[in-house]
Structure formats: C-alpha cells, structure tokens
Protein backbone atom coordinates (compact mmCIF):
# COMPACT_ATOMS: atom_id res chain seq x y z
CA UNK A 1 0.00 0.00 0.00
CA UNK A 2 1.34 3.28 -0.74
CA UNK A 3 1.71 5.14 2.21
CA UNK A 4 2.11 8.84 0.60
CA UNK A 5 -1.46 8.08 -0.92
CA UNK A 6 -4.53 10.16 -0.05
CA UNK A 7 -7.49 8.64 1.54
CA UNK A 8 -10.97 9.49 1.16
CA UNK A 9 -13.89 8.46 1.79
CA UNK A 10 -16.48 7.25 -0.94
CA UNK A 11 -20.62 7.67 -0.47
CA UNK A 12 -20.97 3.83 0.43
CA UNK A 13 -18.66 5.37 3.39
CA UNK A 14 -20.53 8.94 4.00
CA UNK A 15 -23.77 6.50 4.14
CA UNK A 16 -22.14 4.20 6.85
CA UNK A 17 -21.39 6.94 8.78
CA UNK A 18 -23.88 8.87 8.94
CA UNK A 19 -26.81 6.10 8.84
CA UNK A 20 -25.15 2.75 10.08
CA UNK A 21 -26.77 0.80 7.17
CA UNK A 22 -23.95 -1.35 6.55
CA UNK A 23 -23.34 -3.03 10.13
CA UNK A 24 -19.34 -1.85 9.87
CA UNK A 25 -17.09 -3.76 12.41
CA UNK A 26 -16.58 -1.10 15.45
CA UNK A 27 -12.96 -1.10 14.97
CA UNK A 28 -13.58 -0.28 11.07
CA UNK A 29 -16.15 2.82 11.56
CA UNK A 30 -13.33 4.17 14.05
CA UNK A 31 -11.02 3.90 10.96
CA UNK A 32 -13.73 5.46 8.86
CA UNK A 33 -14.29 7.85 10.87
CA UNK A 34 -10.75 9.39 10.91
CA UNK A 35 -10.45 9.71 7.00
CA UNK A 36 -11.15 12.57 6.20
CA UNK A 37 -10.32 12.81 2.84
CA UNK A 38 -6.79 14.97 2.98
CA UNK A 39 -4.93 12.83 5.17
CA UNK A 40 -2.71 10.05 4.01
CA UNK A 41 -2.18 6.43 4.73
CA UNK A 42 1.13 7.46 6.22
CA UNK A 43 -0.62 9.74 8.64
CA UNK A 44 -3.76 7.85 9.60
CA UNK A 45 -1.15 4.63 10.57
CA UNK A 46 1.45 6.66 12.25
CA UNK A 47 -0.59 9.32 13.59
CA UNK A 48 -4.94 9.65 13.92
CA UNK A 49 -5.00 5.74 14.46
CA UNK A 50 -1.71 5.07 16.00
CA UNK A 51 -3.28 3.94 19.00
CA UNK A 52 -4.98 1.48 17.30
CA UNK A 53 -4.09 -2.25 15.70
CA UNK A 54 -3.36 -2.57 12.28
CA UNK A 55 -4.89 0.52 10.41
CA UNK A 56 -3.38 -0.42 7.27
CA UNK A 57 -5.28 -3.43 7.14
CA UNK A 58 -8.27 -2.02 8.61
CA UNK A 59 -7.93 0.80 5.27
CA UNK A 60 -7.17 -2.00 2.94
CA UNK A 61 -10.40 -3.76 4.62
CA UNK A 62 -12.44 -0.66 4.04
CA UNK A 63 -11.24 0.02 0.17
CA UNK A 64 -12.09 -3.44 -0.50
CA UNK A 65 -15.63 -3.00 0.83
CA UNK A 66 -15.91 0.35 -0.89
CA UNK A 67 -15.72 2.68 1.82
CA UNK A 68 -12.90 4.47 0.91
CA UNK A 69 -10.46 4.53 -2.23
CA UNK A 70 -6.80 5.14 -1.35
CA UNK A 71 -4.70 7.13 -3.72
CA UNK A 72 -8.08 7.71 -5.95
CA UNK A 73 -8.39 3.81 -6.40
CA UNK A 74 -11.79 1.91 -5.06
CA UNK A 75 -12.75 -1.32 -4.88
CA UNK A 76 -13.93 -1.39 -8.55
CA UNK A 77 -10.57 -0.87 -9.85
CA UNK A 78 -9.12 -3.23 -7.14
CA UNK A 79 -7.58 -1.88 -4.04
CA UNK A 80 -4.80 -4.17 -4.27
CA UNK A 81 -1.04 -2.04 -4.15
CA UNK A 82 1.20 -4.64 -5.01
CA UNK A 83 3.78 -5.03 -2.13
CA UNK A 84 7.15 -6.79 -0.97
CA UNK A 85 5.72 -8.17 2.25
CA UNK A 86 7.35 -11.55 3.37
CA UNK A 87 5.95 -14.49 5.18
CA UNK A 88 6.88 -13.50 8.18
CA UNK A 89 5.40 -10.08 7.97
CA UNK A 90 2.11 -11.68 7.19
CA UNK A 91 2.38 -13.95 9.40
CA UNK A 92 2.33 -11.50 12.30
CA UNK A 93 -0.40 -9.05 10.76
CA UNK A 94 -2.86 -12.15 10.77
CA UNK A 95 -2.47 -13.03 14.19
CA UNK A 96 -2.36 -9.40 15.33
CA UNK A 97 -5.80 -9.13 13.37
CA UNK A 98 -6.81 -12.52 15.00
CA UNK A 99 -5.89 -10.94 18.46
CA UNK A 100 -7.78 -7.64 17.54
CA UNK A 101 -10.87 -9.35 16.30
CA UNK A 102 -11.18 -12.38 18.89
CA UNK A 103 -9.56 -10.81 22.07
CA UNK A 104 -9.61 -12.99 24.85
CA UNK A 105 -11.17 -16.01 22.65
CA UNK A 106 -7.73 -15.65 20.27
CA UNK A 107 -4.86 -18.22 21.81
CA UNK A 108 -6.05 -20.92 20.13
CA UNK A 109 -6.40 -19.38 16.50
CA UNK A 110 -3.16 -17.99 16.76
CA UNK A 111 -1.43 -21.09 17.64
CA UNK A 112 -2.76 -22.14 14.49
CA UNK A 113 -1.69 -19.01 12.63
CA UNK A 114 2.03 -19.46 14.25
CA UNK A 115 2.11 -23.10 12.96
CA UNK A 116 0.83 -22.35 9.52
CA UNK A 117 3.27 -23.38 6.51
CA UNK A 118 5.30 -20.31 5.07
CA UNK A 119 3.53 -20.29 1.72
CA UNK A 120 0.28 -18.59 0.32
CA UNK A 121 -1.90 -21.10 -0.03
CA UNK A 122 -0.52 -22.88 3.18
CA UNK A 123 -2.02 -19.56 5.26
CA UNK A 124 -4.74 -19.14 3.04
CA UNK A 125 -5.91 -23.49 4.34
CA UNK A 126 -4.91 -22.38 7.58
CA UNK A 127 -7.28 -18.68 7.88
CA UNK A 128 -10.20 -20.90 5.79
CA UNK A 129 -9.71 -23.66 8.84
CA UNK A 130 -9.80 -20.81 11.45
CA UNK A 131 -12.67 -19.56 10.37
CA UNK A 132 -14.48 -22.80 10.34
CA UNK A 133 -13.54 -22.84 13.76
CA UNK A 134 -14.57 -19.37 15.17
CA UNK A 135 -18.20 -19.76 13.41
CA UNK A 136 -18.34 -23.14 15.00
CA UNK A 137 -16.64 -21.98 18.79
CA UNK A 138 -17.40 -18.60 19.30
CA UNK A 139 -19.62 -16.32 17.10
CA UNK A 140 -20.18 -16.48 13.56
CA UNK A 141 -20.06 -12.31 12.68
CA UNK A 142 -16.40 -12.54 13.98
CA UNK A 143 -15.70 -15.45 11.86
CA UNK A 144 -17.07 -13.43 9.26
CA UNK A 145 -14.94 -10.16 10.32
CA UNK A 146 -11.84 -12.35 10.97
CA UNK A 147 -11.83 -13.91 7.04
CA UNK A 148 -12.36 -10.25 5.87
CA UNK A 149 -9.85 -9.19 7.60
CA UNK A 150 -7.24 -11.79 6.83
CA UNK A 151 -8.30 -12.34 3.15
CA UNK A 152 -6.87 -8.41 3.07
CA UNK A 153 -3.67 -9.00 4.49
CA UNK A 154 -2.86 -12.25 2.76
CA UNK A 155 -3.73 -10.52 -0.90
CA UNK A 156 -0.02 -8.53 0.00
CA UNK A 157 1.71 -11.81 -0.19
C-alpha cells in the first residue's frame, strides 16, 4: 500500500457513517471515521489511528468493501497495491488481526496461525480452517470479520 497516498472516503462510506446501514465492524467505523479525505495512509497509521491495531489493514479492509479509495483507487478498480511483504510479515499481521478481532477467545487461532506453513496457499488453508472454527466456537459475525480481515492482508503476499 502506498503510504504517501490520499485517503478518502467514498458515499458507500458517507452512508455508513452517517446512517449505520452497513453493520461496519466497530474497529472499522473508528477507521472510517478518521479519513477525512486529505490525510494520508502514512498519517492515519502513524498518527490519527496510532493507538490502534493494524490501520493499514483495517484501510485496505475498508477500500475493498468500498468505503474508501486510497490514492483515488476503489474497490472497482481493485484496491490491491502490489507489495514486498514476506511471510513473516504476514504472518504477524494475521495473528495481530486474529488478536484484535477475537480478544480474549484468540490463543487458540493464533497457535494455528504461528504453525501455519510459510507459503500462500498454506495460510490461506490455515485462515479458511480458522474460520471454520470461530463460526463453529465462538460467534459467527467474527468469523465473518476475521476472514475479511485476513483475506486483506494475505492478498499482499
């Protein structure tokens, strides 16, 4: 994700706000709510949302849904910025979004996360299986919220 880009938000994301018709994840409206439309990724991560877990993935979460576009790209022309994340880097951001979404209900899911093969389609087996698990184990919205979530960070790898 380029972090010089501008983010803004689009009228799927005005609507959210101001009427709550989509249902946005608490964590995501707070996101929302800080773009403002002049500020860039660089400053929402390091600065706005710094007290807050992975706003990077939480923007890349919302331009996928079509909340936002970053750098004047939306989710119709596919939010995906190409990056040069590794494994490891991945890694971490999915069980720091497991941790963030699940809380206290999050050891075992990220035992599974931290034992996950180093390969794309090895984490992508291993989110799929931990979502199976939080629908079945503890609620099924945060099952749904956690494979959103995830799905976003793996598409860097």
């Amino acid at each position: 994700m380029d972090r010089t880009a501008t983010v803004a938000k689009t009228g799927k994301g005005e609507e959210e706000l101001l009427h709550r018709s989509h249902g946005l994840d608490r964590n995501l409206r707070y996101v929302l709510i800080l773009v403002d439309g002049t500020s860039t990724v660089q400053e929402l991560v390091e600065g706005k949302g710094a007290a807050m877990p992975d706003v990077e993935g939480s923007l890349q979460s919302l331009c996928d849904e079509g909340y936002i576009t970053i750098g004047g790209v939306g989710a119709d022309d596919g939010c995906d910025v190409p990056g040069d994340r590794d494994v490891a880097t991945i890694k971490a951001q999915l069980i720091a979004t497991a941790k963030e979404v699940l809380g206290s209900d999050a050891p075992k899911i990220v035992a599974k996360l931290e034992a996950a093969p180093d390969n794309r389609e090895g984490l992508q087996e291993v989110v799929n299986s931990c979502k199976k698990m939080v629908k079945l184990l503890i609620d099924e919205k945060k099952a749904e919220i956690l494979m959103s979530r995830c799905s976003s960070v793996l598409r860097g790898l």
